[in-house]
N, C-alpha and C. Protein backbone atom coordinates (compact mmCIF):
# COMPACT_ATOMS: atom_id res chain seq x y z
N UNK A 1 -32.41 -30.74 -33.90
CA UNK A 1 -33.24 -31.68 -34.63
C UNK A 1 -32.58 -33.06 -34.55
N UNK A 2 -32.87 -34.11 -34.14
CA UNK A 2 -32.99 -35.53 -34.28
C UNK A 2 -33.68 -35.82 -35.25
N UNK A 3 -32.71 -36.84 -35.87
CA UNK A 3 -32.60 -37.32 -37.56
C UNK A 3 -32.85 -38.96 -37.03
N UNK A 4 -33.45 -39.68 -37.53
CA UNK A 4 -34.33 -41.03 -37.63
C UNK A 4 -34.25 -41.83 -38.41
N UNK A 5 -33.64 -42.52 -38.75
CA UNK A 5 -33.44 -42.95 -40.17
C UNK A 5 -34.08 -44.27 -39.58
N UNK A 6 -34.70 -45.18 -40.74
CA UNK A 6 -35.43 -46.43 -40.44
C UNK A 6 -35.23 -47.26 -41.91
N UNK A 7 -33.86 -47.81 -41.40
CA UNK A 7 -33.42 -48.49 -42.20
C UNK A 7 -33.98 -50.09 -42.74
N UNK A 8 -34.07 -50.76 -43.30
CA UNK A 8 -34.16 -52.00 -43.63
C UNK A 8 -36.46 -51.56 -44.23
N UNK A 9 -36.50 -50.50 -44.62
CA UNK A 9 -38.03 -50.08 -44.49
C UNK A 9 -38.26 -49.18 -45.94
N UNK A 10 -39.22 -48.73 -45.94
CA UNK A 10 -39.71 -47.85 -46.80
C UNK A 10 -40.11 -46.25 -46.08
N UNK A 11 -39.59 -46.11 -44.65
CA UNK A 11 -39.93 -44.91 -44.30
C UNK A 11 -39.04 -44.18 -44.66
N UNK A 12 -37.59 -44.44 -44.98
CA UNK A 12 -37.06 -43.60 -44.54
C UNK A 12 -36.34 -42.53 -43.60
N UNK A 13 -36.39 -41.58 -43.85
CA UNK A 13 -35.80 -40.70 -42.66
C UNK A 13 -36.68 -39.84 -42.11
N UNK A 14 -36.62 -39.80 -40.72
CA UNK A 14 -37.80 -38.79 -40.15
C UNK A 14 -36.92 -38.03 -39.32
N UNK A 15 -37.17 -36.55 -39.09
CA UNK A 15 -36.58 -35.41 -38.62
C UNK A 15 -37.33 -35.37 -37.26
N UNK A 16 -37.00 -34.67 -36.28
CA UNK A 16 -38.01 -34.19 -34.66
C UNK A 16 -37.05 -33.43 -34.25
N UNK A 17 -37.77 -32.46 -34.24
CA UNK A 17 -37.58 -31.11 -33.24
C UNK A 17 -37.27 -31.11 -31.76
N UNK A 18 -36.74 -31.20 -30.88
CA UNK A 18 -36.79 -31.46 -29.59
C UNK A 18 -36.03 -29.87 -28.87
N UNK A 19 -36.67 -29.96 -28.31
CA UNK A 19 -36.45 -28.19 -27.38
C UNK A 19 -35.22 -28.93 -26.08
N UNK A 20 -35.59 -30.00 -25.75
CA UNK A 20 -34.90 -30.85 -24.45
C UNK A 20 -34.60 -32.53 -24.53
N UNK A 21 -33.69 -32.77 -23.98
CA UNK A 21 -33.73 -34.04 -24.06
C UNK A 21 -34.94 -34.75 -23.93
N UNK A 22 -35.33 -36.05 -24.69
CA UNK A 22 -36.54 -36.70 -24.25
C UNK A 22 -35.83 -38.71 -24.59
N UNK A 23 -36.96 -39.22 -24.06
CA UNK A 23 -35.81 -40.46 -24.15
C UNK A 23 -36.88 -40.87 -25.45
N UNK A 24 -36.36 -42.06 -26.13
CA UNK A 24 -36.14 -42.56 -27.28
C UNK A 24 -37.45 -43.01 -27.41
N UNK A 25 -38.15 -43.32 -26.34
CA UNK A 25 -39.77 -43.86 -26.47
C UNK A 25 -40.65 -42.99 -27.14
N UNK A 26 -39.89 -41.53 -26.65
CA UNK A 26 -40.70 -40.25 -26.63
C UNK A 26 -40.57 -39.95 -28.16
N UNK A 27 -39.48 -39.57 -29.18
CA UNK A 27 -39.12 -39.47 -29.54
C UNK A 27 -39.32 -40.53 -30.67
N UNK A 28 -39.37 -41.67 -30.67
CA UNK A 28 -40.77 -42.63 -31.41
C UNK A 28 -41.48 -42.55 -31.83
N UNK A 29 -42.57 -41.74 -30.41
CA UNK A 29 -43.72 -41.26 -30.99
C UNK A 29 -44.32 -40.52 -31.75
N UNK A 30 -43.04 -39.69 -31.44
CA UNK A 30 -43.54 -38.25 -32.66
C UNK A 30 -42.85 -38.84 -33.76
N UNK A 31 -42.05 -39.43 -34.40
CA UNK A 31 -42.03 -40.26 -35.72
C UNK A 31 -43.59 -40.97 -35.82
N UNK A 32 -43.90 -42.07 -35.21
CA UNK A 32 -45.12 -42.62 -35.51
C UNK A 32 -46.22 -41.32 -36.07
N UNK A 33 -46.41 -40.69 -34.98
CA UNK A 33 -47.28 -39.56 -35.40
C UNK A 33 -47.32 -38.60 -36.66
N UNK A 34 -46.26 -38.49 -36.72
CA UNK A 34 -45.85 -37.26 -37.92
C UNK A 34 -45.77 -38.29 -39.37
N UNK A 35 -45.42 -39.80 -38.84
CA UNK A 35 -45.47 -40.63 -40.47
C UNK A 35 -46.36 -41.51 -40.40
N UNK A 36 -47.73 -41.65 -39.93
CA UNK A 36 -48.56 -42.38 -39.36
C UNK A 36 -48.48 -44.25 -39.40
N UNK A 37 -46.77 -44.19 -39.43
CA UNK A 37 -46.26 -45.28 -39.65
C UNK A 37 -46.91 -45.78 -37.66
N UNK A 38 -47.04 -47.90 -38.17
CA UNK A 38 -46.82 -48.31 -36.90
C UNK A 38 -45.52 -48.92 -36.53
N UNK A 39 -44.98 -48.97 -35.43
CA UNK A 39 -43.66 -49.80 -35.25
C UNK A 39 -43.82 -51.04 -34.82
N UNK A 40 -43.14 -52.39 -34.86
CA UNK A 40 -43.22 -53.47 -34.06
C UNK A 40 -41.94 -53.22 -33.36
N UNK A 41 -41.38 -54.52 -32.91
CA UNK A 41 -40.52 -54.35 -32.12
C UNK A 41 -39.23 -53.59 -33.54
N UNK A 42 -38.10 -53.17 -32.80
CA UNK A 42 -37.07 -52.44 -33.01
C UNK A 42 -35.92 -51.98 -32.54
N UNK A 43 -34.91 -52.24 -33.20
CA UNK A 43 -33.70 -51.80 -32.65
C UNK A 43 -33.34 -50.38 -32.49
N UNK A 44 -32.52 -49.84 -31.65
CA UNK A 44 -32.60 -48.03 -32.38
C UNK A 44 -30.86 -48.38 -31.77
N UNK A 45 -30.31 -47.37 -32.54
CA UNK A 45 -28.17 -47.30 -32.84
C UNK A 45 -27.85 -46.22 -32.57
N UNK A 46 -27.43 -46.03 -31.63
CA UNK A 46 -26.99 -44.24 -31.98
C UNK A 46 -25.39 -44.37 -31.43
N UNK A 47 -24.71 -44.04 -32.59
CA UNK A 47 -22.90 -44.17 -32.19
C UNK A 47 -22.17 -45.34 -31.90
N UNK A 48 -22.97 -46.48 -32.61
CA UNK A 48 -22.75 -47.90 -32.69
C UNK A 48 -23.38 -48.66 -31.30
N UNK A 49 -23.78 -48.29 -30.12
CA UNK A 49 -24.81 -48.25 -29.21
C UNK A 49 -25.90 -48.51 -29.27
N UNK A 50 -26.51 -49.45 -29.00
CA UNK A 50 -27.81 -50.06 -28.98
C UNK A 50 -28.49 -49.26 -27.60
N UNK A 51 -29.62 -48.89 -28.04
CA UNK A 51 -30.50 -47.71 -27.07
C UNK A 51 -31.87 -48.48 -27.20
N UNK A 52 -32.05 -48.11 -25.51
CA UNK A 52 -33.43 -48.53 -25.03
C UNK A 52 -34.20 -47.61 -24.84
N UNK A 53 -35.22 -47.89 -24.79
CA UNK A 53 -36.49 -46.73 -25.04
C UNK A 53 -36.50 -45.99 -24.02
N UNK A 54 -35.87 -45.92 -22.75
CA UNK A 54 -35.66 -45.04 -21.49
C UNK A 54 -34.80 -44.30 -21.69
N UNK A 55 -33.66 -44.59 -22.83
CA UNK A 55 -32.36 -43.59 -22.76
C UNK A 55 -32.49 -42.20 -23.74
N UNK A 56 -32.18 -41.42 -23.01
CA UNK A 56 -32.28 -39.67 -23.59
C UNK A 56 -31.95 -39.40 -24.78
N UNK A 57 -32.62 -39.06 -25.40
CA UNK A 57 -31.82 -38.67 -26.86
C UNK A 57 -31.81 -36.96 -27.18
N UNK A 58 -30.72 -36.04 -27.42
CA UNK A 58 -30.85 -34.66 -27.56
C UNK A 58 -30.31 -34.35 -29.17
N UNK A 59 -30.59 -32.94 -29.01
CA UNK A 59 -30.51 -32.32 -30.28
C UNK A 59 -29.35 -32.77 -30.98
N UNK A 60 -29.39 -32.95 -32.27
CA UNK A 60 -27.94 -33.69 -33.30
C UNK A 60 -27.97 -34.99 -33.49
N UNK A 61 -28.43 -35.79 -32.39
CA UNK A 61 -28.61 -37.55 -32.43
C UNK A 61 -29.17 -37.60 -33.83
N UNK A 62 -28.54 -38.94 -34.60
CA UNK A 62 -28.80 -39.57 -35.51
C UNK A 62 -28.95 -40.84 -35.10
N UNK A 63 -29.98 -41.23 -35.13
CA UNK A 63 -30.48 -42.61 -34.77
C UNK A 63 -30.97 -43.72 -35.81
N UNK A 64 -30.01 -44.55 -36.07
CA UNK A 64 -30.77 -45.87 -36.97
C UNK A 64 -31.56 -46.92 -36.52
N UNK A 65 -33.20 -47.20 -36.97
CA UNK A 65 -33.85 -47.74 -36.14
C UNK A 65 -34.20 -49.23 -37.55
N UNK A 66 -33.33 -50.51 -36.97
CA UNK A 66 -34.01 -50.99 -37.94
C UNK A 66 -34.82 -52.11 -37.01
N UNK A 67 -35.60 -53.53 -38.05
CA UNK A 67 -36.69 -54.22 -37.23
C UNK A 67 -36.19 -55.14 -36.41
N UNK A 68 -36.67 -55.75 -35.17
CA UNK A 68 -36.14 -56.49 -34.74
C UNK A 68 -36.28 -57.51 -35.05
N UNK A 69 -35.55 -58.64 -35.51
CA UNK A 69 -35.47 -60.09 -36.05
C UNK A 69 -35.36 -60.68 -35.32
N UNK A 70 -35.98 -61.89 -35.02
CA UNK A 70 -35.65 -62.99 -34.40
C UNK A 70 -36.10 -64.29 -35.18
N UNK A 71 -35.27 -65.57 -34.88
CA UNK A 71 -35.34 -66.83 -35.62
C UNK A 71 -34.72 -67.43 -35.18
N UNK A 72 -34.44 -68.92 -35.37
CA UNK A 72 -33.40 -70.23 -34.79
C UNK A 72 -32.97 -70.59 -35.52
């Protein structure tokens, strides 16, 4: 199980089941889906590591996803 936490928010933590690695886009989705939350842009952390939506995430990952900020 991959643990989700969505910090700086009101979601909370979201759990996903994953049988196999899937990358982080994937793995998104079924948060969106299961909390019929939408995302804008976003950071995701896993092991102080900033992760892009192509990179694999497997069973045990704890991932902190907070919003992405930008300003001058």
């Amino acid at each position: 199980m991959v643990s989700v936490n969505f910090k700086l928010s009101d979601i909370g933590r979201i759990e996903v089941c994953l049988e196999k690695y899937e990358t982080l886009a994937t793995v998104l989705e079924q948060c969106t889906a299961q909390s019929g939350i939408e995302l804008g842009g976003i950071i995701a952390i896993r092991g102080g590591k900033v992760l892009k939506k192509s990179d694999l995430v497997k069973d045990q990952d704890e991932i902190d996803v907070f919003p992405a900020i930008s300003g001058g």
